[in-house]
Structure formats: C-alpha cells, structure tokens
C-alpha atoms as a PDB file:
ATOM      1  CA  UNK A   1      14.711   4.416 -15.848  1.00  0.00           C
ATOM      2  CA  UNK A   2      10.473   4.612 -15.745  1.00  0.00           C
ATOM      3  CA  UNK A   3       9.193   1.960 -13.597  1.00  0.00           C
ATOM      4  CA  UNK A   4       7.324  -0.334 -16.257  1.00  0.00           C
ATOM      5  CA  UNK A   5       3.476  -0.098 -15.609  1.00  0.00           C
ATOM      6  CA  UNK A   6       1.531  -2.943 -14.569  1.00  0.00           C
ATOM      7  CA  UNK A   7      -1.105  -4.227 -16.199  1.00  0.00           C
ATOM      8  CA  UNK A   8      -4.015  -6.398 -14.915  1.00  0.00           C
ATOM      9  CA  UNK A   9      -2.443  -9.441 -15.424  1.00  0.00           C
ATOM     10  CA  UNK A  10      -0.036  -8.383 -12.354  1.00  0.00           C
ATOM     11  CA  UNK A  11      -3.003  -8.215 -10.367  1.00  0.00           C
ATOM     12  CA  UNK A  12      -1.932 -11.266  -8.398  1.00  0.00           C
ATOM     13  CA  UNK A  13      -3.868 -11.722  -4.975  1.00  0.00           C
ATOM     14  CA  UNK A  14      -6.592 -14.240  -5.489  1.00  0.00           C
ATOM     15  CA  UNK A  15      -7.600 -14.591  -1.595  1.00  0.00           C
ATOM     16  CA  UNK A  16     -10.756 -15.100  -0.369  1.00  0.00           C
ATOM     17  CA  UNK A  17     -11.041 -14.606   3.365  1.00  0.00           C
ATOM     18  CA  UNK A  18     -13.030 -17.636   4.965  1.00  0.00           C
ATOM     19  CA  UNK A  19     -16.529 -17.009   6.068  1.00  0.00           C
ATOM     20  CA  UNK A  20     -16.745 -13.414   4.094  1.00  0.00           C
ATOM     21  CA  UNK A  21     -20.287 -12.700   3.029  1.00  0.00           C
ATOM     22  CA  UNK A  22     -19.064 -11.002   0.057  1.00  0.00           C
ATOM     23  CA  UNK A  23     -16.706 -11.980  -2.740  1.00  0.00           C
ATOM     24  CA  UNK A  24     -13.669  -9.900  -2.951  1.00  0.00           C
ATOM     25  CA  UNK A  25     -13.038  -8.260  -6.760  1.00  0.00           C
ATOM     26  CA  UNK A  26      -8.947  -8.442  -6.791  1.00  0.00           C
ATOM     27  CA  UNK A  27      -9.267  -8.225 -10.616  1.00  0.00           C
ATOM     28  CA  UNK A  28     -11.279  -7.832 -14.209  1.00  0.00           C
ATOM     29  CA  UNK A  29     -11.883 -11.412 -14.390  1.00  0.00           C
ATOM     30  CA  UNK A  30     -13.607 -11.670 -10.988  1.00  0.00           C
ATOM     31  CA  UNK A  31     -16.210  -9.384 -12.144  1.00  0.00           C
ATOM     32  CA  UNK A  32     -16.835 -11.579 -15.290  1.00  0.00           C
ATOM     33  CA  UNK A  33     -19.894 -13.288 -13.240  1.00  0.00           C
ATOM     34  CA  UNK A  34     -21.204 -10.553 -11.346  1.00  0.00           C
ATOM     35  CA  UNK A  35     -25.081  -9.576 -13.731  1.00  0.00           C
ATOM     36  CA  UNK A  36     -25.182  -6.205 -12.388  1.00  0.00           C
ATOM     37  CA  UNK A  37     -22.009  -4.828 -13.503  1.00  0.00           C
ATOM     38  CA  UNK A  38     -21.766  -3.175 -16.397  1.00  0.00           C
ATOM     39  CA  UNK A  39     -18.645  -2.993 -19.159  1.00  0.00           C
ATOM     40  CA  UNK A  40     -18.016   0.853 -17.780  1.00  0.00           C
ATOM     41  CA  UNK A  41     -18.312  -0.499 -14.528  1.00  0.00           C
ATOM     42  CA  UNK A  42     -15.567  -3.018 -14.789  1.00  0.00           C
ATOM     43  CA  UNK A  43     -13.653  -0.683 -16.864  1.00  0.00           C
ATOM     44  CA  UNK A  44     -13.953   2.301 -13.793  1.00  0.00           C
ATOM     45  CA  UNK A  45     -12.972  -0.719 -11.216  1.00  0.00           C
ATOM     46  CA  UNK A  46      -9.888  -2.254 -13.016  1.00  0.00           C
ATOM     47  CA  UNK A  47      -8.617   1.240 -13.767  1.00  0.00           C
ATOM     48  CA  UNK A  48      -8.665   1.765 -10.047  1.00  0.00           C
ATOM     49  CA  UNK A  49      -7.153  -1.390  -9.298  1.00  0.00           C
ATOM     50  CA  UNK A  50      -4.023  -0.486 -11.336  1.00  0.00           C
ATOM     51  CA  UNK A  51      -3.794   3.120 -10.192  1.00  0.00           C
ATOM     52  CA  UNK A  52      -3.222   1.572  -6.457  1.00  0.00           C
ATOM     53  CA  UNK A  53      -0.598  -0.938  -7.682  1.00  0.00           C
ATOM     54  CA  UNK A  54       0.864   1.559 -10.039  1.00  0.00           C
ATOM     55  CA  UNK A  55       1.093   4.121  -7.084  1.00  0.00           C
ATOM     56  CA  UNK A  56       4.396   5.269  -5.651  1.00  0.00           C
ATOM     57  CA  UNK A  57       2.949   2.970  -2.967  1.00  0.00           C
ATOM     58  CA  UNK A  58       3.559  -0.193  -5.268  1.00  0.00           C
ATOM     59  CA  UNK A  59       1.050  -2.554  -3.122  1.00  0.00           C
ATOM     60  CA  UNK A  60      -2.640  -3.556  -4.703  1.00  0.00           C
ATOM     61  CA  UNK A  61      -5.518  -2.132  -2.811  1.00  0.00           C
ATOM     62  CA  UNK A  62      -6.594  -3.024   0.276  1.00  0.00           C
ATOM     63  CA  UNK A  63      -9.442  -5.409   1.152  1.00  0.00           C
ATOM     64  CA  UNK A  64     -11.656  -2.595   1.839  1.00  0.00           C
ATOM     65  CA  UNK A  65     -11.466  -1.357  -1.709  1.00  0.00           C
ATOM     66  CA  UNK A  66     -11.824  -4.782  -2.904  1.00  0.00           C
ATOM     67  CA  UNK A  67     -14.897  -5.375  -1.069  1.00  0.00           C
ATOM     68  CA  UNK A  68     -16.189  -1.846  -2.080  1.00  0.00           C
ATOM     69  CA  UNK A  69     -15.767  -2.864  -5.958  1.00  0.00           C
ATOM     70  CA  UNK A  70     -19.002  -3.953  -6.089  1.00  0.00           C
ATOM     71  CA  UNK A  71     -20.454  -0.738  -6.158  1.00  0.00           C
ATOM     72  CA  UNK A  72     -17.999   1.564  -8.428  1.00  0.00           C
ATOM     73  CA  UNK A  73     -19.599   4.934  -7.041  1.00  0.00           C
ATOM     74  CA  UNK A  74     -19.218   3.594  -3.285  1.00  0.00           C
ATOM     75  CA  UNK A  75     -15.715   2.852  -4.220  1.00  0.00           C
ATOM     76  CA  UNK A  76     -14.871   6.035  -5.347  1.00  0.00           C
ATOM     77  CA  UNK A  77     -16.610   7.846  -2.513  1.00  0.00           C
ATOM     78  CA  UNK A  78     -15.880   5.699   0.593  1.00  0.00           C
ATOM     79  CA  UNK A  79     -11.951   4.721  -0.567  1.00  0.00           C
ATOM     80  CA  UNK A  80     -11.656   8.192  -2.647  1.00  0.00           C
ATOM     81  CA  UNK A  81     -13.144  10.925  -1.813  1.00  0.00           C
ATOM     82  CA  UNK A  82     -14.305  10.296   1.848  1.00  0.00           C
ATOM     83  CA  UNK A  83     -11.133   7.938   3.497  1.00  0.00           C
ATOM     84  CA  UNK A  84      -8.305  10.299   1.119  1.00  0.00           C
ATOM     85  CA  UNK A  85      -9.928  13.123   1.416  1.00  0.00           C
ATOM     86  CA  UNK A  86     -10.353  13.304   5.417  1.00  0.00           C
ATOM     87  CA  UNK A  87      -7.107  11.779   5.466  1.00  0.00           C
ATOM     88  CA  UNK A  88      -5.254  15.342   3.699  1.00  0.00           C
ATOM     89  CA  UNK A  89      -7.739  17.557   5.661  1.00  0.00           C
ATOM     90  CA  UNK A  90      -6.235  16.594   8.914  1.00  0.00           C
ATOM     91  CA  UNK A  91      -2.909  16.954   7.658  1.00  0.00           C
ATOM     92  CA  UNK A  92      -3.389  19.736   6.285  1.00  0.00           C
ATOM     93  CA  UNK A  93      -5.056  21.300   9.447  1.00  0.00           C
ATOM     94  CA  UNK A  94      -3.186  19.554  12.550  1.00  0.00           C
ATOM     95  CA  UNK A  95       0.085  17.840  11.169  1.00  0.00           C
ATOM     96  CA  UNK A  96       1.640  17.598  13.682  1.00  0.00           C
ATOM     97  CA  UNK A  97      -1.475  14.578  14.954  1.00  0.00           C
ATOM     98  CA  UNK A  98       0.787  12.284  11.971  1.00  0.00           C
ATOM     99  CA  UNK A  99       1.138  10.370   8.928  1.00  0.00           C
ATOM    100  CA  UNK A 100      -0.869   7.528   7.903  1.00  0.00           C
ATOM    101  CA  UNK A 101       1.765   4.934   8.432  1.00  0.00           C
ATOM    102  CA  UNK A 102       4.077   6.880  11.339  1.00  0.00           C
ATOM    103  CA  UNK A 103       5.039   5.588  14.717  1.00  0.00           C
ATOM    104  CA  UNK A 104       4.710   7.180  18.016  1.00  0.00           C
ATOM    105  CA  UNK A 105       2.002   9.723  17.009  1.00  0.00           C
ATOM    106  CA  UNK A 106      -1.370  10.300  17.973  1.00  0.00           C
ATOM    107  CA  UNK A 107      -2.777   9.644  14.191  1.00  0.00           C
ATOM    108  CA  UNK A 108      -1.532   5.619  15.303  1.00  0.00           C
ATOM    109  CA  UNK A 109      -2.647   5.649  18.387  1.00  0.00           C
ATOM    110  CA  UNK A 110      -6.305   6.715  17.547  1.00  0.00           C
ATOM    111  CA  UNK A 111      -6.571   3.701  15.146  1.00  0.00           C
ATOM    112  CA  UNK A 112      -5.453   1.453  17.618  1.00  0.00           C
ATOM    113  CA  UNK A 113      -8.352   2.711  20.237  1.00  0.00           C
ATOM    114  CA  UNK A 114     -11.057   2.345  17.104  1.00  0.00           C
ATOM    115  CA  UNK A 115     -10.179  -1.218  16.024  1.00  0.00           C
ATOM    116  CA  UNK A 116      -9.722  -2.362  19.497  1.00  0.00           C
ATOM    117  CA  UNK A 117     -12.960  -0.536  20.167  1.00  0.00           C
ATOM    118  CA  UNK A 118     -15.028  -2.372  17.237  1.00  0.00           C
ATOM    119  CA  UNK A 119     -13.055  -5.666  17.868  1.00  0.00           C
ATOM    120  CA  UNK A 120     -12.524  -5.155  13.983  1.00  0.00           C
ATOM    121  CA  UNK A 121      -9.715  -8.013  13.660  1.00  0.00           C
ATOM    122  CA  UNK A 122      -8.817  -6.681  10.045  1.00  0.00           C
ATOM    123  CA  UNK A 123      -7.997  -3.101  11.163  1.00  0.00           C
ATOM    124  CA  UNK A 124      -6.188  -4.642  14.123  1.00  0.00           C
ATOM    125  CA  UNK A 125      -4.368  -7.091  11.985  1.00  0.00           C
ATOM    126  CA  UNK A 126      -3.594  -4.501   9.447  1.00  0.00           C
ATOM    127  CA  UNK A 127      -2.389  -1.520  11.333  1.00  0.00           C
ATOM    128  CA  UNK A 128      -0.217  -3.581  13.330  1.00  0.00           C
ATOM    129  CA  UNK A 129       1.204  -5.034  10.642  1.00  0.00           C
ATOM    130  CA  UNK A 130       2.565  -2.716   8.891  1.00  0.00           C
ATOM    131  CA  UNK A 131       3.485  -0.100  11.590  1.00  0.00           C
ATOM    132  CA  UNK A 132       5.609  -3.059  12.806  1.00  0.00           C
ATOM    133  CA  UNK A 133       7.683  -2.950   9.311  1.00  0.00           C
ATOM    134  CA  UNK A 134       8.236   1.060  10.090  1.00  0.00           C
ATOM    135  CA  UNK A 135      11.402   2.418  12.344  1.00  0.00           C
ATOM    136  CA  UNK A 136      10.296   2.969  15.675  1.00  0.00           C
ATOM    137  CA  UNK A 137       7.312   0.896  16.437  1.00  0.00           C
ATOM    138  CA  UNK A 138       6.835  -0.318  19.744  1.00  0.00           C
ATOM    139  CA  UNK A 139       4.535  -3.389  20.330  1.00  0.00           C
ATOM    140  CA  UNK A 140       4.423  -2.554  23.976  1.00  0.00           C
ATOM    141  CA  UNK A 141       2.149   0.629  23.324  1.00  0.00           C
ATOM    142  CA  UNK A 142      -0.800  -1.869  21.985  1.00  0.00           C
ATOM    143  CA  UNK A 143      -0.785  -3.513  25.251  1.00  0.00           C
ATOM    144  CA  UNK A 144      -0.469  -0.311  26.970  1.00  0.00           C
ATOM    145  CA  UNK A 145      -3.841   1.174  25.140  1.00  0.00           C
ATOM    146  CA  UNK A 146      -6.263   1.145  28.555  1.00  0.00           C
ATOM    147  CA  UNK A 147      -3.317   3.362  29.809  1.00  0.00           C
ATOM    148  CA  UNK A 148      -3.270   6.472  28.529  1.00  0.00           C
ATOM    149  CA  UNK A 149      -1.581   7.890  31.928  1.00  0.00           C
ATOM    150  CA  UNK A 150       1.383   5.495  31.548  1.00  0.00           C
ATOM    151  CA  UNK A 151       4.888   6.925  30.426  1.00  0.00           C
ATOM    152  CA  UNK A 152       4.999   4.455  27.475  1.00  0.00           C
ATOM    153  CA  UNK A 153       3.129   7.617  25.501  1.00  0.00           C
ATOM    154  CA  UNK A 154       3.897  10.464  24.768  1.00  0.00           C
ATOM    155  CA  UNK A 155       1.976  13.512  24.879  1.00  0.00           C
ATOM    156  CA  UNK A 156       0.753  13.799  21.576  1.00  0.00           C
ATOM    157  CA  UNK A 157      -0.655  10.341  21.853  1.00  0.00           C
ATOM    158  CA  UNK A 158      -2.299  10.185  25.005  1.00  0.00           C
ATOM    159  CA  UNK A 159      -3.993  13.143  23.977  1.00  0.00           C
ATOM    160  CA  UNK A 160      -4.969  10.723  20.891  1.00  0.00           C
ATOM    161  CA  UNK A 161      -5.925   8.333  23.251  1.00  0.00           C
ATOM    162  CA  UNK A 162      -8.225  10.404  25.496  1.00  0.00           C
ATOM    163  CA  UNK A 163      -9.588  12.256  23.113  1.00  0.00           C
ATOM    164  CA  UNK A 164     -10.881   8.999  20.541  1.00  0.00           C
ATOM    165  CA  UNK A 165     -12.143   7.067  23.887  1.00  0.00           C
ATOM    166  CA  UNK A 166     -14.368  10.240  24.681  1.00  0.00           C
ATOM    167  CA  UNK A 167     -15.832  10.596  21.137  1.00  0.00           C
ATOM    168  CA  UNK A 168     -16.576   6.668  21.145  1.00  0.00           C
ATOM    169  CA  UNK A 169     -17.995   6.941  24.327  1.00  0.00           C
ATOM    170  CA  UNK A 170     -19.785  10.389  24.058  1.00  0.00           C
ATOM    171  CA  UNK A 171     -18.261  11.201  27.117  1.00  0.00           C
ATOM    172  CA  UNK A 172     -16.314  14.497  25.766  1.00  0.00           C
ATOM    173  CA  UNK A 173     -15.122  16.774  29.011  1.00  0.00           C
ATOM    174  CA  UNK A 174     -14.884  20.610  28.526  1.00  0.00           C
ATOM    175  CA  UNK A 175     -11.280  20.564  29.850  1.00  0.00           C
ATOM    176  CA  UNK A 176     -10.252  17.819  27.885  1.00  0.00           C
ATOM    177  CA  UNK A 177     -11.618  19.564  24.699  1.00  0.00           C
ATOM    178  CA  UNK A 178      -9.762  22.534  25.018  1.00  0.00           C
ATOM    179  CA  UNK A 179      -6.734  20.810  25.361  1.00  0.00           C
ATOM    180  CA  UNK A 180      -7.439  19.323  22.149  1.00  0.00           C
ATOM    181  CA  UNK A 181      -8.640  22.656  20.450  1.00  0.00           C
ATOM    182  CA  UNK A 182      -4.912  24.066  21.576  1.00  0.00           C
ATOM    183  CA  UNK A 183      -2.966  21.072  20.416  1.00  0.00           C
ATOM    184  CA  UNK A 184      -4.419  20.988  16.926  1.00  0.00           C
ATOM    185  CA  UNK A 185      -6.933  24.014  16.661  1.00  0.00           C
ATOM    186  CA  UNK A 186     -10.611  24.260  16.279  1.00  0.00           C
ATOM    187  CA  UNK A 187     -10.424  23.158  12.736  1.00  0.00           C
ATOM    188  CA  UNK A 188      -8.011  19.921  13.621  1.00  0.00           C
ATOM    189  CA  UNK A 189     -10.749  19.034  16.017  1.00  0.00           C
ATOM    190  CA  UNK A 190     -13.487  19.044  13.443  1.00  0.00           C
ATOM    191  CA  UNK A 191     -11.180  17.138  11.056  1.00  0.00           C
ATOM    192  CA  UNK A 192      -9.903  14.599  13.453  1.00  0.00           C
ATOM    193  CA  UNK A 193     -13.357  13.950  14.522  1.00  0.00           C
ATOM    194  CA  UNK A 194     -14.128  13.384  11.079  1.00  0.00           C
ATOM    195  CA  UNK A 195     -10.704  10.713  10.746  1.00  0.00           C
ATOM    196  CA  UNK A 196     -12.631   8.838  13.757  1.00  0.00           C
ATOM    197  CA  UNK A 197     -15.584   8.777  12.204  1.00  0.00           C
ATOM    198  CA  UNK A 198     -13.878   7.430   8.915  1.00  0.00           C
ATOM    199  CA  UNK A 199     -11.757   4.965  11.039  1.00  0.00           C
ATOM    200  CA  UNK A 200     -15.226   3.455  12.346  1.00  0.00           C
ATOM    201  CA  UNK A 201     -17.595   3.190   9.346  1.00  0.00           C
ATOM    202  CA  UNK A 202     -14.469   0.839   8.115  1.00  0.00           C
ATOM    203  CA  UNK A 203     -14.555  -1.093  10.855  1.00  0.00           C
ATOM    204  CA  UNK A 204     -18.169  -1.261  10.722  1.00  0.00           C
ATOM    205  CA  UNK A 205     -17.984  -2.582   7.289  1.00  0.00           C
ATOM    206  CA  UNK A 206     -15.309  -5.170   7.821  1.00  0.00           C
ATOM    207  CA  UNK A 207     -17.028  -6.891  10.621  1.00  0.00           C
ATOM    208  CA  UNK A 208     -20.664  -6.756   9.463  1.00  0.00           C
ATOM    209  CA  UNK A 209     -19.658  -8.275   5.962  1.00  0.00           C
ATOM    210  CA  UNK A 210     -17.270 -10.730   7.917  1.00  0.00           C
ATOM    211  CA  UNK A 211     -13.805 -10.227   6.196  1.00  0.00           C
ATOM    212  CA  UNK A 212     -11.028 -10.824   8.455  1.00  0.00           C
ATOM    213  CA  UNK A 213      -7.333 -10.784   7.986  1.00  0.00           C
ATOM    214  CA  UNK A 214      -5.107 -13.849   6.282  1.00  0.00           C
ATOM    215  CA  UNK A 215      -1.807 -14.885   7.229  1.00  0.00           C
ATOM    216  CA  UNK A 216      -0.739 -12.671   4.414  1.00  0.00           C
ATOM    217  CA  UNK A 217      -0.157  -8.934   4.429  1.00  0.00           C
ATOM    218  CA  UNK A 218      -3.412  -7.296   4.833  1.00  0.00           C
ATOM    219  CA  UNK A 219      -2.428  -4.992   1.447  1.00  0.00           C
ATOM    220  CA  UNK A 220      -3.534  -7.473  -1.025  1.00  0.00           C
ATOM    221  CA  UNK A 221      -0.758 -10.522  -2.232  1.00  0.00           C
ATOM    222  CA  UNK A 222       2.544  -8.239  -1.958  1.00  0.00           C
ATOM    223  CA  UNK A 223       5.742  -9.059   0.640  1.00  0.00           C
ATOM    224  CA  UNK A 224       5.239  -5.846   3.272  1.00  0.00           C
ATOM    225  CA  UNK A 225       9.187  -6.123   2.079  1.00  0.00           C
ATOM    226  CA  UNK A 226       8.417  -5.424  -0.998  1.00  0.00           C
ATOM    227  CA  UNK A 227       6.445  -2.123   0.534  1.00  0.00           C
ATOM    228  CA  UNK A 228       7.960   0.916  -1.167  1.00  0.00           C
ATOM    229  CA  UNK A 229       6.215   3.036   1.194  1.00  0.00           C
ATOM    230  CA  UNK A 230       7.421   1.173   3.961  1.00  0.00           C
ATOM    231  CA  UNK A 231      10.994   1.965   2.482  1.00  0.00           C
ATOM    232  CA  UNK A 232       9.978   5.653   2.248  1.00  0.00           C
ATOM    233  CA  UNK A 233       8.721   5.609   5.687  1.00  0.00           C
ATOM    234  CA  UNK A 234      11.415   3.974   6.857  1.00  0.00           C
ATOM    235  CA  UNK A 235      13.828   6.765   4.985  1.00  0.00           C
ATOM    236  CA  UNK A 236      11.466   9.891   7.061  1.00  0.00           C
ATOM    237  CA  UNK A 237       9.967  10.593   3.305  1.00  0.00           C
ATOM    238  CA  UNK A 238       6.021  12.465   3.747  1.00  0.00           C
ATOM    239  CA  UNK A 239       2.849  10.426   2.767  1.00  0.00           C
ATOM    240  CA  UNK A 240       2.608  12.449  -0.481  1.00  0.00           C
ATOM    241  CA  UNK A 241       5.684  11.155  -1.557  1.00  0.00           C
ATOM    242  CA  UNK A 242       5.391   7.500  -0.802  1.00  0.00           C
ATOM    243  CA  UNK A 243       1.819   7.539  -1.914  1.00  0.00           C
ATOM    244  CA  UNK A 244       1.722   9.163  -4.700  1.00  0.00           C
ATOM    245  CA  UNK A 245      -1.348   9.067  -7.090  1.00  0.00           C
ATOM    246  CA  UNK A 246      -2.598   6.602  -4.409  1.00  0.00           C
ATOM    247  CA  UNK A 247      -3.823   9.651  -1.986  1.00  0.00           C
ATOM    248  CA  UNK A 248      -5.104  12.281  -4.792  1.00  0.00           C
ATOM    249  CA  UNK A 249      -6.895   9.482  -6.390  1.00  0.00           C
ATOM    250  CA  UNK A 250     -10.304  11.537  -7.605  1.00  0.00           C
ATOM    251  CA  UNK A 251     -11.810   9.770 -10.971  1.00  0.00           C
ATOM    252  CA  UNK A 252      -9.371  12.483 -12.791  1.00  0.00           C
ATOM    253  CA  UNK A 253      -6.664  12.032 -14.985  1.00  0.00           C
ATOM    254  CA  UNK A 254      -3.297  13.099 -12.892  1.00  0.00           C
ATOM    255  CA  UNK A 255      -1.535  15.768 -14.554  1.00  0.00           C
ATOM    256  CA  UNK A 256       1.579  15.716 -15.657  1.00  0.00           C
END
C-alpha cells in the first residue's frame, strides 16, 4: 500500500533553540512574518520541507536547512547541490571511505575530528546521536579521537583521522598523502577534501548563528525510532535506498 503523503500540516517541530540569532522556518506559517519573502519563495521552501519528510528517510529536515530557509537559493545550493552533491561524489569515487550514517568507517570518523575541531555542539550532538541508533557504534571511539594510533580503529579510520587533522591543520605530509591517494585514489582525495570542507562551512554556520542542539533528536520533532533510515541502516540497506529523493534533491521534478 503507497505511504500516504504528508502535507504541511504534518510539519510538526516548532523548536526554537535558545539563544539562536536566527529564527528557524520548520513550516509555511513561520514565513508568514518574514517582509522579504516572496509567495514563490515560500512556495520553493515548503515544497522542500515536504520532499525531506516525504523522503524514504521519513524525518523533517535538519536544522541546517531550516536555518538556510531564509534564503531559498542558499538552501538549494548549500543543503542541495553543494552538501548532496559532494556527498555522492565521494561515494561514487572512494566508497569504500562510507555511508553517511555507517559505523566504523572513516566517512564517521572524519565528522567526529571536524565537530570536535569547531567545538560545533550541534554537529557533535547530531552525529552522535544518530550513529548511536545504528548497529555497531561504539561510544568508546569518540573518546579515543586524539588517538589515531590506538587499536580501537581500524585502518580505514585512522587513515580518516590523520588525514582530516592534517587538512585542518595544514600540516599535510608527503607520505601520509600517498597513503591516502592509494586508499581512495587521486580523485577520492580531491572529493574527500571537498566532504571536509563541506563538514566545516556547517559547522561554521551553526556556531556563528548560535543554534545548538535540544534534548530532542537533532532531525527536526521525529522519535530517531521512528527513523526509517535508521531501520534501513540497521538492515545493511545503501544511502540511496534509505534516502531516497532526500539525496537527489535538485529543484527537479523526480521521475517516475
């Protein structure tokens, strides 16, 4: 039976974070006040609202997109095109770095070193989060992160490790590129630079405009039990099929 398709009165987080120096848009209605946006522009916004709720990911957006509303061309270029789209060219180029939401990979462990690195508290709060609802997760490996050498990593991820501390740092070693070149190839490297650099204007945005995480799951008002990706996660299912129309999101129609 077809899942029945929410509407914007399903939109249900209403959270403000305290002390946020800009108003979240979680729906239509909180644009209703806002002078500078247009009918098309709140028409463009609550259309991407409901394509994130109505993804095979069945969670609203995130508070990144929310705070992004404002501005429906950021939106679509900073959420869309530039966080998706660097997000498929790395796994595309070096899959075996991980999945958005795995465990025990080097795509995890890199966005542990850049929120820990920005003291970002929302990217802390949210990766955490939900990579402790997926199979696998070990909480130890957070406290372990000023340890690459220890044997609570892998190799894949204290490659992750080493590699995201240098590019932070601009301390980047000819023997410790090369490794990285061979692990994921020259064109992984480009791209996985590129995920770092993604992974930090976020956290640059979340801390300068002050939004931190609430008690609540950092995707906005669901139960992470609720999380059908975490189910499909959970169940070894790809990002493409727990995500659905949620990662190819372009401003297109999706074919059918």
């Amino acid at each position: 039976m077809e899942k029945k398709k929410k509407t914007g009165k399903d939109l249900k987080c209403t959270i403000q974070p305290e002390g946020a120096r800009i108003k979240l848009i979680h729906k239509r209605s909180d644009m209703e006040d806002l002078p500078y946006m247009t009918e098309d522009d709140k028409d463009t916004i609550e259309k991407m609202l409901l394509q994130w709720v109505n993804s095979a990911a069945g969670v609203e957006a995130s508070y990144g997109y929310k705070m992004l509303a404002h501005d429906p061309k950021m939106m679509q270029f900073w959420s869309i095109d530039f966080t998706m789209g660097i997000i498929g060219l790395v796994r595309e180029a070096a899959p075996q770095v991980g999945d958005y939401c795995t465990v025990n990979t080097p795509w995890t462990a890199m966005w542990y070193v850049v929120a820990k690195y920005h003291q970002c508290q929302w990217q802390l709060h949210s990766a955490l989060f939900i990579h402790s609802q997926i199979k696998g997760f070990d909480p130890l490996k957070f406290a372990m992160l000023d340890y690459p050498d220890h044997d609570t990593w892998n190799d894949g991820e204290r490659l992750g490790i080493k590699f995201t501390k240098a590019v932070l740092d601009n301390k980047m070693t000819d023997e410790l590129y090369k490794e990285a070149e061979q692990a994921w190839s020259l064109r992984g490297v480009l791209r996985v630079i590129g995920w770092i650099g993604m992974l930090e204007s976020w956290c640059r945005l979340f801390n300068t405009l002050n939004v931190t995480s609430p008690a609540e799951a950092p995707y906005s008002g669901d139960n992470p039990k609720e999380w059908q990706f975490v189910d499909g996660y959970n169940q070894g299912l790809s990002m493409e099929e727990n995500w659905g129309d949620a990662i190819v999101m372009s401003g297109s129609e999706k074919k059918e």
